[in-house]
Protein backbone atom coordinates (compact mmCIF):
# COMPACT_ATOMS: atom_id res chain seq x y z
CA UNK A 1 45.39 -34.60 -59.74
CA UNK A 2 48.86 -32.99 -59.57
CA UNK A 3 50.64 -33.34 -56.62
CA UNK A 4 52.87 -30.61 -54.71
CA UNK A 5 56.62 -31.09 -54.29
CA UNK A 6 57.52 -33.40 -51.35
CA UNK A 7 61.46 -32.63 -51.54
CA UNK A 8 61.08 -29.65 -48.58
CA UNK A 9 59.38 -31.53 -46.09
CA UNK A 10 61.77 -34.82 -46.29
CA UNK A 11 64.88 -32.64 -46.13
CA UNK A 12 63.82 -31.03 -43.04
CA UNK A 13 62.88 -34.11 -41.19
CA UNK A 14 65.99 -35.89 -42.32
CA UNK A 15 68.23 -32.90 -40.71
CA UNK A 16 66.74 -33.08 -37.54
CA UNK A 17 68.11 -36.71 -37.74
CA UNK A 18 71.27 -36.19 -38.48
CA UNK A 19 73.35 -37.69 -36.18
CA UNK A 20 75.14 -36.32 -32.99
CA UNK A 21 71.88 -34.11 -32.85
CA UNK A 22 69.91 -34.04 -30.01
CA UNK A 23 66.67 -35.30 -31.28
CA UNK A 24 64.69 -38.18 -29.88
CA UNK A 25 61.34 -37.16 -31.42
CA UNK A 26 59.49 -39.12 -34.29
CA UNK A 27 59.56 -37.35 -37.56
CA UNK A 28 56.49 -37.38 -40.43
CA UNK A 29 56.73 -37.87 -43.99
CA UNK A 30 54.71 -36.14 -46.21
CA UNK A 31 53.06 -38.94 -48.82
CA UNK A 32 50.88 -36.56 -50.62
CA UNK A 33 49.31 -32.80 -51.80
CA UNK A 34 45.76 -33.18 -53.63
CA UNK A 35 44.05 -30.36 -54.55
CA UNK A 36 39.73 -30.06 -53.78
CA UNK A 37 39.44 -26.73 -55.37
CA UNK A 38 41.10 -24.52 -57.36
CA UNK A 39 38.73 -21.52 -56.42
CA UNK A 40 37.36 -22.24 -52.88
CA UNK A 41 35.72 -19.14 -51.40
CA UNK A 42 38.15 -17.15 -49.41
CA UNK A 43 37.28 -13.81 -46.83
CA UNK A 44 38.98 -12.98 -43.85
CA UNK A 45 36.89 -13.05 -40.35
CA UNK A 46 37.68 -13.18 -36.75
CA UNK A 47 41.62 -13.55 -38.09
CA UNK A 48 40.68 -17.12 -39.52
CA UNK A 49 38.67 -18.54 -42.84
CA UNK A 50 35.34 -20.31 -43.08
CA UNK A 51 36.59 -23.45 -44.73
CA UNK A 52 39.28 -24.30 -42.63
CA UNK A 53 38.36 -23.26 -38.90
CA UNK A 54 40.23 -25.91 -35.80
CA UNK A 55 36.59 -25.70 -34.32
CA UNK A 56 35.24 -27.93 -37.57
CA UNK A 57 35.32 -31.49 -38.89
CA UNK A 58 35.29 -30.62 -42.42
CA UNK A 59 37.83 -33.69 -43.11
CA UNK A 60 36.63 -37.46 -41.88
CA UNK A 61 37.61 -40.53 -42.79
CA UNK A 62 34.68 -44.07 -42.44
CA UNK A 63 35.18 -47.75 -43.84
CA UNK A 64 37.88 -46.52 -46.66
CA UNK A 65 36.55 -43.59 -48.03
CA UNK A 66 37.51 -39.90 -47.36
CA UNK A 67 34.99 -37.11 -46.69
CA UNK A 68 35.69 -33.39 -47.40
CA UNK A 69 33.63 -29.97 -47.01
CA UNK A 70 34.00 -26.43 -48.33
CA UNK A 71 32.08 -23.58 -49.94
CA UNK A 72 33.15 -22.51 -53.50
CA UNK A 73 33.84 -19.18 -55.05
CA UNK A 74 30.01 -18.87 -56.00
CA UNK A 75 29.29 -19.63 -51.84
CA UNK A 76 27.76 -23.14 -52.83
CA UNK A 77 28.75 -25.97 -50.31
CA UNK A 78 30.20 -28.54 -51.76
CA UNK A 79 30.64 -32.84 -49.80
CA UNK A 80 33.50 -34.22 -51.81
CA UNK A 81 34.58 -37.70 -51.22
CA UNK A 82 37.40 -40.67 -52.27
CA UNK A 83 38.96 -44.06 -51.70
CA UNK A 84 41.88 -43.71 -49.46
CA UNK A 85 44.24 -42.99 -52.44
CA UNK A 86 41.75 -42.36 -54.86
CA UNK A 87 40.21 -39.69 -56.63
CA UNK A 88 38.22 -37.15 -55.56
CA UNK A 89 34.44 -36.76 -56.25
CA UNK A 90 32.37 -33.59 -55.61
CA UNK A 91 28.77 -33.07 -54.72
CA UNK A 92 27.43 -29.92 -54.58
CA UNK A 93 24.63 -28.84 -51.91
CA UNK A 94 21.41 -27.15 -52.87
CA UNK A 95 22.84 -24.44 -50.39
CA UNK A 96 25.25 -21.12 -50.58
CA UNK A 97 26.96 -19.57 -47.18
CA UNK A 98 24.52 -16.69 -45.94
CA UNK A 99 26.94 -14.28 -45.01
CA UNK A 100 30.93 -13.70 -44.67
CA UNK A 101 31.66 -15.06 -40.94
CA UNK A 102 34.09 -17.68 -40.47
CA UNK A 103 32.14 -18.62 -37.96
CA UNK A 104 30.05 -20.34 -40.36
CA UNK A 105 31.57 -23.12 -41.04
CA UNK A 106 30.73 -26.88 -42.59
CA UNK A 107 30.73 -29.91 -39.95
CA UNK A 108 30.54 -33.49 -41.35
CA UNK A 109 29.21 -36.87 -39.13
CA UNK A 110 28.82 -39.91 -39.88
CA UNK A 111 26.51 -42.57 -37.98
CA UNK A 112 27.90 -46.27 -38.45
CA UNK A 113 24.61 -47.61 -37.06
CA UNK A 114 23.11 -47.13 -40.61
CA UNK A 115 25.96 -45.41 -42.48
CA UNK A 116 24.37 -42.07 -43.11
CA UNK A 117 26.35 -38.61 -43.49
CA UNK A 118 25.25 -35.59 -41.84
CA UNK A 119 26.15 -31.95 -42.74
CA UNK A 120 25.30 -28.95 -40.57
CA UNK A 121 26.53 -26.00 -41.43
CA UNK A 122 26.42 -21.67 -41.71
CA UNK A 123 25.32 -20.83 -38.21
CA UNK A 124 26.44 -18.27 -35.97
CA UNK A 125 24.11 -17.66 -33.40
CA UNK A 126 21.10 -18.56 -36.17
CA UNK A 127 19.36 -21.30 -36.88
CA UNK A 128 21.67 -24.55 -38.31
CA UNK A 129 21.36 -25.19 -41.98
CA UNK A 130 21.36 -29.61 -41.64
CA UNK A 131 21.29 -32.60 -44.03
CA UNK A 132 21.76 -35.50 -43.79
CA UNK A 133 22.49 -38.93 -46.51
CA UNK A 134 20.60 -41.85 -47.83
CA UNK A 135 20.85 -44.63 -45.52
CA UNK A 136 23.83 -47.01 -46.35
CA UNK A 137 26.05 -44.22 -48.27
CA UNK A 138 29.15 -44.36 -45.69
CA UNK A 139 28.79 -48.13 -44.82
CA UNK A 140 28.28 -49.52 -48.51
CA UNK A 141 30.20 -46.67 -50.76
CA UNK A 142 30.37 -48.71 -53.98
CA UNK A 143 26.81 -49.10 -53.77
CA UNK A 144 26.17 -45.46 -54.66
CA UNK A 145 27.23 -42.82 -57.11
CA UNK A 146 28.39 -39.81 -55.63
CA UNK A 147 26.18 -36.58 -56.64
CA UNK A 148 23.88 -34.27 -54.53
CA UNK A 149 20.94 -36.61 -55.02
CA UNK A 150 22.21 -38.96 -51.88
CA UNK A 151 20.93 -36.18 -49.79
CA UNK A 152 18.26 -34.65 -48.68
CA UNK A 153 16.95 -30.95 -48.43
CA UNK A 154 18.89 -28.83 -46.52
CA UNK A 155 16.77 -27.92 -43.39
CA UNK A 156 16.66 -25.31 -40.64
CA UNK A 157 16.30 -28.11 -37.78
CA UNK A 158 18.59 -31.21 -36.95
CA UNK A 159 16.32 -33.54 -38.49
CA UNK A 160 13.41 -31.95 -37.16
CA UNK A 161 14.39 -31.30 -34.15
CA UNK A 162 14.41 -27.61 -33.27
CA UNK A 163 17.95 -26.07 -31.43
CA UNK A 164 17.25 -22.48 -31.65
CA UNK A 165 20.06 -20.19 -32.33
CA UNK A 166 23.38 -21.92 -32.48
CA UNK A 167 26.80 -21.65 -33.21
CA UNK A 168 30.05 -24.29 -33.54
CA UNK A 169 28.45 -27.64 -34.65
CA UNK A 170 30.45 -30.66 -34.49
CA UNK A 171 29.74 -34.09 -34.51
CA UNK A 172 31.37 -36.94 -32.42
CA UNK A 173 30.45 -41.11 -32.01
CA UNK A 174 30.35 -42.37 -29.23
CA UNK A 175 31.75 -46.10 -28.70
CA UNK A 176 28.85 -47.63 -29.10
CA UNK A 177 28.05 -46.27 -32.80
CA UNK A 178 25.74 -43.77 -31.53
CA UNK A 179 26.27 -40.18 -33.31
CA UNK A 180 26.10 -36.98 -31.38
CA UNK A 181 25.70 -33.21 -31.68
CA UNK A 182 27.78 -30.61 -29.96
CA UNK A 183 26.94 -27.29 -30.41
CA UNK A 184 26.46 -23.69 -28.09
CA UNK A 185 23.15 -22.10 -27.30
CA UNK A 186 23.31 -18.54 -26.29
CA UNK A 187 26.37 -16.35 -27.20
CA UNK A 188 30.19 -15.49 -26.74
CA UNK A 189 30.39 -14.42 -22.71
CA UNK A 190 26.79 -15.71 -22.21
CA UNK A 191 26.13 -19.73 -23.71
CA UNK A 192 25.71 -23.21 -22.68
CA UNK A 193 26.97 -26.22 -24.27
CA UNK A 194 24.60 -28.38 -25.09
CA UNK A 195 24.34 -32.07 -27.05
CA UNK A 196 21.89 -33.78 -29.22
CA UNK A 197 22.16 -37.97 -30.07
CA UNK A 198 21.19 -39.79 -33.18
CA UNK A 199 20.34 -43.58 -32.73
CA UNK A 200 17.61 -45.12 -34.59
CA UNK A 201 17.49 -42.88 -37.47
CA UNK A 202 16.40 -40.11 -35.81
CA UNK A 203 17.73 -37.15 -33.38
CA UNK A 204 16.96 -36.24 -30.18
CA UNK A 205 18.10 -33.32 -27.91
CA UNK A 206 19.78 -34.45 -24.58
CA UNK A 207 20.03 -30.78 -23.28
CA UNK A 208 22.56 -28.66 -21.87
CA UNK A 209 24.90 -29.05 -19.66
CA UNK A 210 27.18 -26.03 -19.27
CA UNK A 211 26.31 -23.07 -17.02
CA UNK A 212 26.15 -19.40 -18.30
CA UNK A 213 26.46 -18.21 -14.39
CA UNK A 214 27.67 -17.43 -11.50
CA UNK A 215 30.25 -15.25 -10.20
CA UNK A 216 33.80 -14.65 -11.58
CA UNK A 217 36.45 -12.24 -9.98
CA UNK A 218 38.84 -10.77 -12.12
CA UNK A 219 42.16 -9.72 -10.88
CA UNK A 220 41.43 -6.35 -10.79
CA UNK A 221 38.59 -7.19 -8.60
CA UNK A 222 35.66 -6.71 -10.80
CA UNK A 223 32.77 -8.83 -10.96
CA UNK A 224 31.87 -10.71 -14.54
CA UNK A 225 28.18 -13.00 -13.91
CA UNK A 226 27.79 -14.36 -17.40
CA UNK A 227 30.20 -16.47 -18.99
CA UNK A 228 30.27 -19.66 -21.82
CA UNK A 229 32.30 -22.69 -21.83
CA UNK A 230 34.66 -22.98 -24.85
CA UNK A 231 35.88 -26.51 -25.82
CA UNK A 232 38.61 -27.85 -26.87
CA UNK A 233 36.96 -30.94 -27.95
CA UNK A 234 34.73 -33.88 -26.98
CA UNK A 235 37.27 -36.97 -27.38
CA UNK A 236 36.18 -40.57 -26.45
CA UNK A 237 39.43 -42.21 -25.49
CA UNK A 238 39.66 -46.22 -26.11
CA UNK A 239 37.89 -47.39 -22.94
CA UNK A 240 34.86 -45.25 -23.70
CA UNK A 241 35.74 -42.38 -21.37
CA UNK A 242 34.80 -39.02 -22.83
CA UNK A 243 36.90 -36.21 -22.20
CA UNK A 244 36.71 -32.52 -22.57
CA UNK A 245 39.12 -29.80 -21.92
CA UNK A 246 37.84 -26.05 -21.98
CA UNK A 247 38.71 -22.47 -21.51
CA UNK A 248 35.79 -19.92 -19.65
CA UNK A 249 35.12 -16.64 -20.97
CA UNK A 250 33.46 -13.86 -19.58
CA UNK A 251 31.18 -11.72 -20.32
CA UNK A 252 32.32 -8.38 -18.43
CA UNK A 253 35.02 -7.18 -20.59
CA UNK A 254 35.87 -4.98 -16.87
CA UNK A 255 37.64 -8.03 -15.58
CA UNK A 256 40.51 -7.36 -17.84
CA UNK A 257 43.47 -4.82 -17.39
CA UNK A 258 43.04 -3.50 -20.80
CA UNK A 259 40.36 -3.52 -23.79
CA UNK A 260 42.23 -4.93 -26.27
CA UNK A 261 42.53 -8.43 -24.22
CA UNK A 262 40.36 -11.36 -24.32
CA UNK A 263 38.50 -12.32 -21.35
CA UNK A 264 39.13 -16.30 -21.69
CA UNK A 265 40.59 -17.39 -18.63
CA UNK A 266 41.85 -20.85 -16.72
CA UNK A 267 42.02 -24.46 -18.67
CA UNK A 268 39.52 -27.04 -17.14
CA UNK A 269 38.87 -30.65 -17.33
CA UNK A 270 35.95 -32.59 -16.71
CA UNK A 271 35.14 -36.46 -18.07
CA UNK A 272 32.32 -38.38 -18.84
CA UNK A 273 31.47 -42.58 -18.21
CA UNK A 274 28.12 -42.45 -19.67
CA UNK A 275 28.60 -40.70 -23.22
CA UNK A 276 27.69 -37.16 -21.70
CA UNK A 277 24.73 -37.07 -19.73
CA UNK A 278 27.36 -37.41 -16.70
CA UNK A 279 29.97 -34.82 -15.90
CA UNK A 280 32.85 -35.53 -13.12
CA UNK A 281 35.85 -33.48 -12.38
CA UNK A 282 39.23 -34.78 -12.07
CA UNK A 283 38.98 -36.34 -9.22
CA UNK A 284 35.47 -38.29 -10.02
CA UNK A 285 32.52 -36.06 -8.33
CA UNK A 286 29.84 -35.71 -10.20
CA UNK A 287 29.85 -31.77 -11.20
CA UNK A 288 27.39 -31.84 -13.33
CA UNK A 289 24.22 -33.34 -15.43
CA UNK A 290 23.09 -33.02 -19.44
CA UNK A 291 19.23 -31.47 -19.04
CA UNK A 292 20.17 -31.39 -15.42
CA UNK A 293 22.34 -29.33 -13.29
CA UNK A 294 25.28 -27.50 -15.13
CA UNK A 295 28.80 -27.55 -14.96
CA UNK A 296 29.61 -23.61 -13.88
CA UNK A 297 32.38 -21.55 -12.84
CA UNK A 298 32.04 -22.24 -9.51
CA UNK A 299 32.34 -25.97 -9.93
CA UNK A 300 34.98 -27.44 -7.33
CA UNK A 301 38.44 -29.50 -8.88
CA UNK A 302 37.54 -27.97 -12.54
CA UNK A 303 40.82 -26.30 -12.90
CA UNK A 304 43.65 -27.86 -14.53
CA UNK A 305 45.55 -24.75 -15.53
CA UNK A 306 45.30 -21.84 -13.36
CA UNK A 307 45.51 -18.77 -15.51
CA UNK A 308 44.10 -15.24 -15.27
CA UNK A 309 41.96 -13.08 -18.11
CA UNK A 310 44.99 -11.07 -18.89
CA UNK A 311 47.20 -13.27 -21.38
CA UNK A 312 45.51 -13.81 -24.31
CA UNK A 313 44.55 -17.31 -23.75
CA UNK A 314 43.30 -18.96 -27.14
CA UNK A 315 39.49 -20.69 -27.23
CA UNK A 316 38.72 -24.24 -28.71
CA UNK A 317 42.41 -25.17 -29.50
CA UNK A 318 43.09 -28.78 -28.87
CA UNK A 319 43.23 -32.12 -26.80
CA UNK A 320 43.28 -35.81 -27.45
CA UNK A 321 43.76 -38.98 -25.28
CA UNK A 322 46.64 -41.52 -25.53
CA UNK A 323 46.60 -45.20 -25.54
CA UNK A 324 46.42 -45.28 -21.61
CA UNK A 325 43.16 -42.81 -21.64
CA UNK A 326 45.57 -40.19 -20.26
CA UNK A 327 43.77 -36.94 -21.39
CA UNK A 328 46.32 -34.17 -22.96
CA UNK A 329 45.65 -30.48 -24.16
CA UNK A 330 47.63 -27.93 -26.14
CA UNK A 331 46.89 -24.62 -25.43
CA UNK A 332 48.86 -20.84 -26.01
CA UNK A 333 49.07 -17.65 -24.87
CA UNK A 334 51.34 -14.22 -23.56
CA UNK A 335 53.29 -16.04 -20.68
CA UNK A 336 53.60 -13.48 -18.12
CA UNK A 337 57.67 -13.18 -19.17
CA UNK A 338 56.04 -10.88 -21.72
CA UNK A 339 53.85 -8.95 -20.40
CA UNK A 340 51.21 -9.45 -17.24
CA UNK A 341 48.49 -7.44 -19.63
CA UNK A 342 47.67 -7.88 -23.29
CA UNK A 343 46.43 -5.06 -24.21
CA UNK A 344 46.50 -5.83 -28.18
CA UNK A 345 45.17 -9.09 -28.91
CA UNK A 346 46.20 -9.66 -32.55
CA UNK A 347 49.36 -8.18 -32.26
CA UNK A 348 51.04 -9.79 -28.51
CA UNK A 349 49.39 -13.30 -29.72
CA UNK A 350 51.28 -13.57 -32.68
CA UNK A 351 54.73 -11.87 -31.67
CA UNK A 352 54.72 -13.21 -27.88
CA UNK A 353 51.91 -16.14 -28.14
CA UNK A 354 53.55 -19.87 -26.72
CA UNK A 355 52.20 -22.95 -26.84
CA UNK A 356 52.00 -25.08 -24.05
CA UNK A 357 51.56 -28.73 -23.58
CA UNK A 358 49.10 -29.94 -20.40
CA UNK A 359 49.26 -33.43 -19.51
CA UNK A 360 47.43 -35.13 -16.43
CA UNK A 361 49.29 -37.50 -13.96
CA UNK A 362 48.56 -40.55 -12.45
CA UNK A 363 47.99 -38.79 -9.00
CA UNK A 364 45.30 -36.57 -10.54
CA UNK A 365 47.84 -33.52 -11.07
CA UNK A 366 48.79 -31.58 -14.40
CA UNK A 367 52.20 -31.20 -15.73
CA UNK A 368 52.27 -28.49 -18.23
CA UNK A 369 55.48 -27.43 -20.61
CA UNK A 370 56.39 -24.90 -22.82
CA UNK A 371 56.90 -25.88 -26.04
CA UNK A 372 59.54 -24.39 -27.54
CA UNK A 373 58.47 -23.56 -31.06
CA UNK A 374 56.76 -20.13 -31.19
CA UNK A 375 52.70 -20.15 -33.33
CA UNK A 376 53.64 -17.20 -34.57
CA UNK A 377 50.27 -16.87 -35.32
CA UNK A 378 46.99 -15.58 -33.55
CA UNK A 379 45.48 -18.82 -34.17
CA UNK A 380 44.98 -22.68 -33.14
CA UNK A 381 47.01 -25.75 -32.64
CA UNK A 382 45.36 -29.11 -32.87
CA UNK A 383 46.78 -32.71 -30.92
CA UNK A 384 47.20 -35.97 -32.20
CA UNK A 385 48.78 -39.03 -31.38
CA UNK A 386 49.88 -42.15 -33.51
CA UNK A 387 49.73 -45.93 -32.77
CA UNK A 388 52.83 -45.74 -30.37
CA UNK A 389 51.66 -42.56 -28.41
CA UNK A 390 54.13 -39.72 -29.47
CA UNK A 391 52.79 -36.57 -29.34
CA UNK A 392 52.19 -34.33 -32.45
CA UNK A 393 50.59 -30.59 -32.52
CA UNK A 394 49.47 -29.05 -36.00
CA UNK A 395 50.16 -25.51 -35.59
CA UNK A 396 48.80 -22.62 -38.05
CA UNK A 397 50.23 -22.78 -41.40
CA UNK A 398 50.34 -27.11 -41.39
CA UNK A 399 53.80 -27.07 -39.39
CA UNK A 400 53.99 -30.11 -36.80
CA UNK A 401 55.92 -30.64 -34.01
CA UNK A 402 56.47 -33.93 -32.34
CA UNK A 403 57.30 -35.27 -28.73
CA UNK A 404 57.72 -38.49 -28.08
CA UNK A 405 56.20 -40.96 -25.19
CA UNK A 406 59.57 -42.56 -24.02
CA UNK A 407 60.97 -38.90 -23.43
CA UNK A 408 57.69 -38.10 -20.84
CA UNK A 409 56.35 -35.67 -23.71
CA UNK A 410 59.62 -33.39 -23.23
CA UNK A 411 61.48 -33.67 -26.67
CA UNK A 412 59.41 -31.51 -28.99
CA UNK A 413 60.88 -30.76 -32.10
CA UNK A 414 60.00 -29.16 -35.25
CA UNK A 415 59.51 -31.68 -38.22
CA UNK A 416 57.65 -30.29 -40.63
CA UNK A 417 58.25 -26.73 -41.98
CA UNK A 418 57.00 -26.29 -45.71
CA UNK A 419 56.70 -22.50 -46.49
CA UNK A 420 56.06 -23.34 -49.70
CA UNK A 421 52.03 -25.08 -48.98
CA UNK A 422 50.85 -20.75 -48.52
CA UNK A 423 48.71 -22.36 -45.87
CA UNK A 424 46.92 -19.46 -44.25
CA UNK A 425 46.47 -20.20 -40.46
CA UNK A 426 44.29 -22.86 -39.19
CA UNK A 427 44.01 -26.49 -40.66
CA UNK A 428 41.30 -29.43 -40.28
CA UNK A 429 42.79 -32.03 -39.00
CA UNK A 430 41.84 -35.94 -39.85
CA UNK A 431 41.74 -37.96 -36.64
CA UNK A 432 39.71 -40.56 -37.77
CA UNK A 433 41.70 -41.57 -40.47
CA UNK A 434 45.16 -41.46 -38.11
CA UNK A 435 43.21 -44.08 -36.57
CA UNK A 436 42.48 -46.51 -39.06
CA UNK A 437 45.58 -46.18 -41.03
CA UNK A 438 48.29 -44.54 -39.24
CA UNK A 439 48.38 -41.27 -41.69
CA UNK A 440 47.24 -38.22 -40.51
CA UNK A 441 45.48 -35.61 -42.97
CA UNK A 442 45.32 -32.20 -42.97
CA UNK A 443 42.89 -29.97 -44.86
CA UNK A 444 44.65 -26.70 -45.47
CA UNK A 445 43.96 -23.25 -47.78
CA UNK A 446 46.37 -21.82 -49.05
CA UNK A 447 46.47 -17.55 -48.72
CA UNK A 448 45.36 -15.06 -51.03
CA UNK A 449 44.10 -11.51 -50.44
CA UNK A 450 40.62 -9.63 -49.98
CA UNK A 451 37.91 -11.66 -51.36
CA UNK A 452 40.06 -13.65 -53.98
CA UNK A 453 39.37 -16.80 -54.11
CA UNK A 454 42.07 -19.56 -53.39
CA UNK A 455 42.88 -23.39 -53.92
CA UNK A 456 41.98 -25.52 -50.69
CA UNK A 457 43.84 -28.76 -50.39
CA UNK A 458 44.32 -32.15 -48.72
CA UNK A 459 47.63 -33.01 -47.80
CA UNK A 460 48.75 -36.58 -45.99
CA UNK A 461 51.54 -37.69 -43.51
CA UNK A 462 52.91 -40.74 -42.20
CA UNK A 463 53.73 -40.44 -38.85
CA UNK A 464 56.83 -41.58 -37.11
């Protein structure tokens, strides 16, 4: 397949080299540009795109092989796969997106207790749409040709097992080769987290464990009683901790100082030592229980960043966990230099929006920094980490900026600028493969306009 021009992207990281520049962060080099498909299915909705949303693992990586998602200009979804290096191969699903939400997006799983692939996708407060592979397919690839007939119908329930309405599936496994479900019951300013687990070939619901209740005070002292939990993540560090960062939002729009805000307010933290049926605050108490009692507002030692309902904050952006099991999130918004009230979302986000980096301490406290390279953009940053623990954040468009360890996470630099790659906002990012191989792959689309459809493409870094 042809491959994009790589000139840009070395020139940039070599000048912020150079010497007698101040620059102690690691660089990336960009090894590759393959394209999926020339005519992936492009609309705009909630400012982002369908295929390419920071909320979905449409890009995995499982014993050498690569696995891709996306719907096509006809709406069909489409499982693609390759050899790391290789080829790619396409599959097409017995199954076309229902309706033009960006919400709706593909999620891909994979269980190494018997190597199957799972697929949920187009759901937005409805019923999932859910397949899953022929035993063996991810642990024994050569063994099978790639075509649709590895999998089976496409279903309304996760392998018979009922969720009701849902929205935001993702899949994560859990140390011990267990696959789970994370997904949202209920809707925006009123929903629960809740998790499902897949262990002997078959799926069963472990319940929810966010609260939808309780009382929030805005600053303008008005009353909000319904809320859901927004994630940015469910990350299982090395040691088998699970951690989660979120944002709350609310569903009284009359906490906020003006109607064109968003009513997502404060970063929390709170960690699991028994693959999520636990839930403990910073500090260690128990706060809450899966299919027990829920993690709410009202929580104690949730809060990691204070932060009130009238910046802007951004949902489901991004966290990871270094080497150490030290959890770290990115998240952005209007810092109060700007303006103490947003009253137009799209518009303050993208001219005044700042990412920030939130790190936790040995003692239990939170450093955050500003990092000084602007989103420009309404949308999400992701966070990864390679082998030595520097710091990188995709930002909309497939720019990175890096930090590294040795500077305390203070250094961060842009090192990857490629105008060129037309990557419209959000990109899937690849952390399963950064962990196998060291090279970190992003899943990007590039922009077009109305409903025309666009080429989608993979492209892949070394980091460092």
């Amino acid at each position: 397949m042809r491959k994009a021009p790589l000139a840009a992207a070395v020139v940039l990281a070599a000048s912020l080299a150079q010497p007698g520049v101040a620059h102690a962060a690691p660089g990336v080099t960009l090894l590759s540009d393959t394209l999926l498909d020339q005519s992936a299915l492009y609309f705009v909705s909630y400012d982002g795109l369908v295929n390419n949303n920071a909320f979905q693992d449409a890009l995995i990586t499982y014993n050498g092989h690569q696995y891709a998602a996306w719907y096509t200009s006809s709406r069909s979804a489409v499982v693609a796969r390759r050899a790391l290096g290789g080829a790619w191969e396409k599959a097409v699903l017995p199954h076309q997106l229902s309706t033009n939400d960006s919400h709706n997006v593909i999620s891909l799983g994979i269980s190494p207790q018997d190597g199957t692939l799972h697929v949920a996708m187009d759901t937005h407060n409805t019923r999932v749409h859910y397949t899953k592979s022929v035993a063996g397919l991810a642990s024994q690839p050569g063994s099978f040709a790639w075509s649709s007939s590895v999998f089976g119908s496409v279903q309304r329930t996760l392998g018979g097992v009922e969720l009701g309405s849902m929205t935001y599936p993702q899949f994560v496994v859990t140390p011990e080769g267990a696959l789970q479900f994370s997904y949202r019951t209920g809707g925006s300013g009123n929903g629960v987290n809740e998790l499902a687990e897949y262990a002997g070939g078959a799926w069963r619901r472990l319940g929810a464990w966010s609260s939808a209740t309780g009382d929030y005070t805005g600053p303008n002292g008005v009353v909000s009683t319904t809320r859901n939990m927004y994630l940015h993540g469910l990350t299982y560090d090395r040691r088998g901790r699970l951690h989660a960062a979120f944002t709350w939002r609310e569903g009284n729009a009359g906490v906020l100082c003006a109607s064109g805000g968003l009513t997502n307010h404060d970063t929390g933290y709170v960690h699991s030592d028994d693959r999520g049926r636990t839930w403990r605050n910073a500090a260690g108490a128990v706060v809450g229980t899966t299919g027990g009692t829920r993690v709410s507002v009202s929580s104690p030692g949730l809060v990691a960043d204070p932060l009130d309902p009238n910046h802007g904050l951004m949902n489901q952006e991004g966290q990871g966990a270094d080497s150490t099991g030290t959890p770290h999130v990115v998240i952005s918004y209007v810092p109060g230099r700007f303006t103490q009230c947003v009253s137009n979302y799209a518009q303050q986000r993208t001219q005044y929006g700042r990412a920030f980096h939130v790190v936790r301490n040995s003692n239990g406290t939170w450093t955050k920094r500003e990092v000084p390279v602007p989103p420009g953009s309404t949308q999400r940053t992701k966070l990864v980490f390679d082998r030595a623990d520097n710091a990188y954040l995709v930002m909309p468009r497939g720019r990175i900026v890096s930090a590294s360890k040795a500077s305390g996470w203070t250094d961060w630099t842009l090192v990857f600028d490629r105008p060129a790659m037309n990557a419209f906002g959000e990109v899937n990012v690849d952390t399963s493969r950064l962990a196998v191989d060291g090279v970190l792959s992003l899943q990007y689309q590039q922009r077009s306009s109305g409903t025309t459809p666009s080429p989608i493409r993979v492209a892949d870094f070394r980091l460092g």
